[in-house]
Protein backbone atom coordinates (compact mmCIF):
# COMPACT_ATOMS: atom_id res chain seq x y z
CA UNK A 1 -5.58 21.84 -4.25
CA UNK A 2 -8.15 18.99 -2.82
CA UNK A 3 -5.35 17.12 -0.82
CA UNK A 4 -7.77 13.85 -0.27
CA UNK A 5 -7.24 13.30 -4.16
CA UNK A 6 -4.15 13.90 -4.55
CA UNK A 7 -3.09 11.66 -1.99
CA UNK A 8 -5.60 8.84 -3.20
CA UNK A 9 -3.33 9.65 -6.76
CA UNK A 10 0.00 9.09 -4.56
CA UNK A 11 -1.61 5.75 -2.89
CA UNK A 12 -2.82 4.37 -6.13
CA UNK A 13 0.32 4.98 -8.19
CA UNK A 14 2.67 3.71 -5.08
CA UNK A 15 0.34 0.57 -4.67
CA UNK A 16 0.60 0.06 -8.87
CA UNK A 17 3.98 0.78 -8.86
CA UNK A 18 4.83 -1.91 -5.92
CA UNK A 19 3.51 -4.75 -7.67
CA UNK A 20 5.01 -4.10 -11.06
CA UNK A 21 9.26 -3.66 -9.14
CA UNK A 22 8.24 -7.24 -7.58
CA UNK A 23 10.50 -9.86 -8.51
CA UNK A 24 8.73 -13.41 -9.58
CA UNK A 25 10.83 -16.17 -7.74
CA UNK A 26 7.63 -18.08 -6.82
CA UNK A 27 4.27 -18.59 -8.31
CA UNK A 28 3.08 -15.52 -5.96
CA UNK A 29 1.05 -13.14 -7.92
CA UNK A 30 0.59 -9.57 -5.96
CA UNK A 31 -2.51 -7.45 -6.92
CA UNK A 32 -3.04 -3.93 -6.38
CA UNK A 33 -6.44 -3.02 -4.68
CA UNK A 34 -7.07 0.70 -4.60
CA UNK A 35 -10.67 1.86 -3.55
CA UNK A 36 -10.85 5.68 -3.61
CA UNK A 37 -14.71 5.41 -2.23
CA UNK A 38 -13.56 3.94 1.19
CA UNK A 39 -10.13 5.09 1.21
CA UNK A 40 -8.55 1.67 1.25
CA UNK A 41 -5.21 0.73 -0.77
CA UNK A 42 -3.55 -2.73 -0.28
CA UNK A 43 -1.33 -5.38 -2.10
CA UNK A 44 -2.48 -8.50 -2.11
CA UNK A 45 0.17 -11.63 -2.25
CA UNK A 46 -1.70 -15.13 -3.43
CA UNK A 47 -0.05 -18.14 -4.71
CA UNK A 48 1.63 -21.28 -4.03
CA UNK A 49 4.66 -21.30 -1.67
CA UNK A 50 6.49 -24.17 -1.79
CA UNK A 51 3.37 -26.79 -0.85
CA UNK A 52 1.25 -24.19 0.89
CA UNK A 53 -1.66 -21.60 -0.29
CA UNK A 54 -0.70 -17.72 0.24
CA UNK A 55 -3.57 -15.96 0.57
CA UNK A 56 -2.40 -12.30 2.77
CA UNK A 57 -2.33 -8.79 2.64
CA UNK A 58 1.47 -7.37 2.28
CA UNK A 59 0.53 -3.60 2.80
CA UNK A 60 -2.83 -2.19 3.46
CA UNK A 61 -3.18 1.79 3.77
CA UNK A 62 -6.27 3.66 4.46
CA UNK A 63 -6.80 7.92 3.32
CA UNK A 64 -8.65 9.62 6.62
CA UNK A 65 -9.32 13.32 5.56
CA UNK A 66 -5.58 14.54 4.66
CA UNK A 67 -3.73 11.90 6.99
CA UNK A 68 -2.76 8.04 5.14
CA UNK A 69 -2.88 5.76 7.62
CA UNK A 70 -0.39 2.44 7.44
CA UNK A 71 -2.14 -0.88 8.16
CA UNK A 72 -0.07 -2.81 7.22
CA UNK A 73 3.48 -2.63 5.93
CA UNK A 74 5.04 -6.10 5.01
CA UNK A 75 7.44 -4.97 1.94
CA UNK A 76 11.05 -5.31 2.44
CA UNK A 77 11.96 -2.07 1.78
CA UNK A 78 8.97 -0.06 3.59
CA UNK A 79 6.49 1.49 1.03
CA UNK A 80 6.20 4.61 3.25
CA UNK A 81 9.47 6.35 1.81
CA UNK A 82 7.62 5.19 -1.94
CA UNK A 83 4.94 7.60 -0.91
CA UNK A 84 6.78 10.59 0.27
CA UNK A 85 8.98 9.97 -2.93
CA UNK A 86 5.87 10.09 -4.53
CA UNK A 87 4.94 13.38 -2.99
CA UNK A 88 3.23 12.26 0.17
CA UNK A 89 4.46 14.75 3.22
CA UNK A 90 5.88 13.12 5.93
CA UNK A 91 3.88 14.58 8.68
CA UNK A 92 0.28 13.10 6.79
CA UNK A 93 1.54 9.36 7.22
CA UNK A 94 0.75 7.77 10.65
CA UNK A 95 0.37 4.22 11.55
CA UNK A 96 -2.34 2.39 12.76
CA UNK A 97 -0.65 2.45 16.39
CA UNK A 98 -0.33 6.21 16.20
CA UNK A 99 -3.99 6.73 15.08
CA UNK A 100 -5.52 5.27 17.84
């Protein structure tokens, strides 16, 4: 089994599934942002808060070969156990402090 696409299938489902579970308190809209061709997968948060423009990234994960790569991990509860629930392995997540 190609394990690049079936871990771009675990980022994009994790990254869909994270923005649909989000509760709507504010008038915050998250977008999922999944681009298999460079291997980046993110959540975008953009909205008014209060008086003040949100305009940020709340997780950003890039797929290297067979290893996912955490950017950015913002989330309450972390989105890394979503992917190994998902069917990520443990051992193929890293983040970007560990990949350096």
């Amino acid at each position: 089994m190609d394990q690049t696409l079936s871990y771009a299938d675990i980022l994009r489902k994790t990254v869909q599934e994270a923005v649909l579970n989000q509760p709507r308190l504010q008038a915050i809209k998250l977008y999922p942002v999944c681009d298999h061709e460079s291997g980046h997968f993110l959540v975008l948060a953009t909205g008014w808060n209060k008086q003040h423009w949100m305009d940020t990234i709340l997780f950003h994960a890039r797929l290297v070969g067979q290893q996912i790569i955490i950017e950015e991990d913002n989330f309450e509860e972390s989105l890394t156990q979503a992917l190994i629930d998902n069917g990520a392995e443990k051992e193929d997540i890293m983040t970007h402090l560990e990949s350096v």
